[in-house]
C-alpha atoms as a PDB file:
ATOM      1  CA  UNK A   1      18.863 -56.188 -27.776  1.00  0.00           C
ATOM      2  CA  UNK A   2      17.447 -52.711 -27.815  1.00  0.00           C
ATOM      3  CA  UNK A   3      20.352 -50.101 -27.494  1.00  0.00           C
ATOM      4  CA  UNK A   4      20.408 -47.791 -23.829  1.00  0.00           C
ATOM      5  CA  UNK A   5      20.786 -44.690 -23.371  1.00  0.00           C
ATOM      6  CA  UNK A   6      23.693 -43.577 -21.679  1.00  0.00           C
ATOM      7  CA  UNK A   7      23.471 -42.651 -18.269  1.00  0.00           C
ATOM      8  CA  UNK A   8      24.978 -39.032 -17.901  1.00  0.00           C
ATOM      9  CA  UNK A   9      22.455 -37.600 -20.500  1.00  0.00           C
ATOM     10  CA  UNK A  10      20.015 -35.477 -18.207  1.00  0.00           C
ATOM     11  CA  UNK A  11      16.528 -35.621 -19.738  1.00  0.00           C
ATOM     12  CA  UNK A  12      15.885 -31.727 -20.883  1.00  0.00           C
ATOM     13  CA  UNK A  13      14.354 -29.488 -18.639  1.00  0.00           C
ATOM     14  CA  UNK A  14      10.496 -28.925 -19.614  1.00  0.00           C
ATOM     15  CA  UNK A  15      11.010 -25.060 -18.002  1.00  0.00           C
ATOM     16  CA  UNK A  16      12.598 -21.974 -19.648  1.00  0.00           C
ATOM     17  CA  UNK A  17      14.064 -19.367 -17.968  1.00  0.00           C
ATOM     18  CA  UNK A  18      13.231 -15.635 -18.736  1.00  0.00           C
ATOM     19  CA  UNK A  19      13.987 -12.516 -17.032  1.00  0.00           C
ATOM     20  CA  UNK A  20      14.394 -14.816 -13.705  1.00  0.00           C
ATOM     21  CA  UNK A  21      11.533 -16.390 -13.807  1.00  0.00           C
ATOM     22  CA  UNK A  22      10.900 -20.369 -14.811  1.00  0.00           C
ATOM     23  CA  UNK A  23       8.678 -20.934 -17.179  1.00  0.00           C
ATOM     24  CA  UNK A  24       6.633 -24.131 -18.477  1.00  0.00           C
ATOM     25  CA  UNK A  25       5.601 -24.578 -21.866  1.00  0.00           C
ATOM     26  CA  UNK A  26       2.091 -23.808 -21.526  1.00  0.00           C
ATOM     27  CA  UNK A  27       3.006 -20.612 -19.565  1.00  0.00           C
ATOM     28  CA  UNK A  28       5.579 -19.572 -21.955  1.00  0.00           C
ATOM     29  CA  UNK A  29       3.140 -19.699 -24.574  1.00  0.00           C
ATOM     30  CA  UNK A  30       0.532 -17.703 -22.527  1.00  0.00           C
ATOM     31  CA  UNK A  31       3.155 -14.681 -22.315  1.00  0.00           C
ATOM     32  CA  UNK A  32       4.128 -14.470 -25.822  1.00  0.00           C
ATOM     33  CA  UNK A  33       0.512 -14.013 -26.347  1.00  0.00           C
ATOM     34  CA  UNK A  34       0.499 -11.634 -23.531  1.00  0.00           C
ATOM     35  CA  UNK A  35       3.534  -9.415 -24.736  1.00  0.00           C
ATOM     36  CA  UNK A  36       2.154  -9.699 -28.574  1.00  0.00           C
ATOM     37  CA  UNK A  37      -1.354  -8.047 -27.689  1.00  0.00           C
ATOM     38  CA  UNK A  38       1.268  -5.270 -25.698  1.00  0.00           C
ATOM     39  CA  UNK A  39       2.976  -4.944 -29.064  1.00  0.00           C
ATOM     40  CA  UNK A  40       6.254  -5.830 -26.545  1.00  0.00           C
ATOM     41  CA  UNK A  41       8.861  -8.387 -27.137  1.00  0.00           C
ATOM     42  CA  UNK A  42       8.691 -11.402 -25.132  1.00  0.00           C
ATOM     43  CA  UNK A  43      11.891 -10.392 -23.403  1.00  0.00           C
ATOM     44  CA  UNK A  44      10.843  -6.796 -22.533  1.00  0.00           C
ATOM     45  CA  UNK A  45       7.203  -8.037 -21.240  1.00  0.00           C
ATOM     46  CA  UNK A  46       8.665 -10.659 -18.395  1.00  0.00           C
ATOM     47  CA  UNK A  47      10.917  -7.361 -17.868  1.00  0.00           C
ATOM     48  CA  UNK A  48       8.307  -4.946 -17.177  1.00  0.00           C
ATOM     49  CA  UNK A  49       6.385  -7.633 -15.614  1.00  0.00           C
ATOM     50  CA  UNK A  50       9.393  -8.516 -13.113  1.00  0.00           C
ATOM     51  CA  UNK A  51       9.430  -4.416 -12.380  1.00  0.00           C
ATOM     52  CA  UNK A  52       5.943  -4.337 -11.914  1.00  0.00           C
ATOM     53  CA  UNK A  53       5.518  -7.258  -9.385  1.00  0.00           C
ATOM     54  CA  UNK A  54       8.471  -5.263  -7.226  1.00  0.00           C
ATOM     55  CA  UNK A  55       6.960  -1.962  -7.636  1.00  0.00           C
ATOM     56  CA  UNK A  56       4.364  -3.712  -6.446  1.00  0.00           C
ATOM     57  CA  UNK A  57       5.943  -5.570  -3.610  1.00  0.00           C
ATOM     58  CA  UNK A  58       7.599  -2.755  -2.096  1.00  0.00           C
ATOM     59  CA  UNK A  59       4.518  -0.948  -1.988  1.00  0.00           C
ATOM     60  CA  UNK A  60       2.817  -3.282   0.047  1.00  0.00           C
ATOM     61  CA  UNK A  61       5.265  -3.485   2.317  1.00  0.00           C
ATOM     62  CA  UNK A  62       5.020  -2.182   6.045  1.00  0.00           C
ATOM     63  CA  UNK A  63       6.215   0.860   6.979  1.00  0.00           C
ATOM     64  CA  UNK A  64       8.742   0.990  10.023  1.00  0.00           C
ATOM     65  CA  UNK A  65       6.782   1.482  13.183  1.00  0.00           C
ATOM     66  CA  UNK A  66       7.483   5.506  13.770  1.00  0.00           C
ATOM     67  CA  UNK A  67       8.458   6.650  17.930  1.00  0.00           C
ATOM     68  CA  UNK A  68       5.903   8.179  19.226  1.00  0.00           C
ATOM     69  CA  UNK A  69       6.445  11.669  19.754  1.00  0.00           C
ATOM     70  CA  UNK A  70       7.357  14.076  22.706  1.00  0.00           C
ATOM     71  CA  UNK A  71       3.799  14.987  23.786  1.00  0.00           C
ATOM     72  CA  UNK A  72       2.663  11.295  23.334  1.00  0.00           C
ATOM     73  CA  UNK A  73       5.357  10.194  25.285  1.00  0.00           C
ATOM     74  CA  UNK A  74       4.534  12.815  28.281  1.00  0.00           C
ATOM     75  CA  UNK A  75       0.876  11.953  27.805  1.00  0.00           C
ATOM     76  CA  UNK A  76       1.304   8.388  28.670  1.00  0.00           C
ATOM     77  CA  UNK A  77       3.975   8.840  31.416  1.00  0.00           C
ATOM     78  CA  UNK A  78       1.140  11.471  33.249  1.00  0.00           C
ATOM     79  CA  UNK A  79      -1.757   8.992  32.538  1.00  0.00           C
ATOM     80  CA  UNK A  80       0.388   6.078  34.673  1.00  0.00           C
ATOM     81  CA  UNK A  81      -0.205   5.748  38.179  1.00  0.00           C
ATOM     82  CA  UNK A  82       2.551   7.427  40.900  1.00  0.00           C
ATOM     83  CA  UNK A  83       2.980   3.901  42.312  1.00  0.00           C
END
């Protein structure tokens, strides 16, 4: 009788974890090749990539919506009927 495994082994994960972000194999592989054409280490490429993508994030990000100022606001209360 073939022998079993036993049953608190967890198979391994297939994704690696860099810089916060989970990565598959195939992935992984793309952004070594990434970070070696950068002449970067693989480390300090899903860094500046992380940095980027907030950079970039924040920057498309709405602005607050600004008052409207004093002659805008006396503007609109003289354009509104007395009634």
């Amino acid at each position: 009788m073939p022998a079993k495994p036993p049953l608190d082994s967890a198979p391994k994960s297939e994704f690696t974890v860099i810089a916060g972000k989970k990565l598959s194999k195939g992935q992984l592989a793309y952004e070594r090749e990434r970070a070696k054409q950068a002449g970067k280490s693989l480390e300090d490429w899903m860094k500046a990539k992380v940095k980027a993508e907030a950079a970039e994030a924040k920057k498309a990000a709405p602005k607050p919506v600004k008052k409207p100022g004093l002659l805008s606001r006396l503007l609109d209360k003289a354009h509104k009927p007395l009634s």
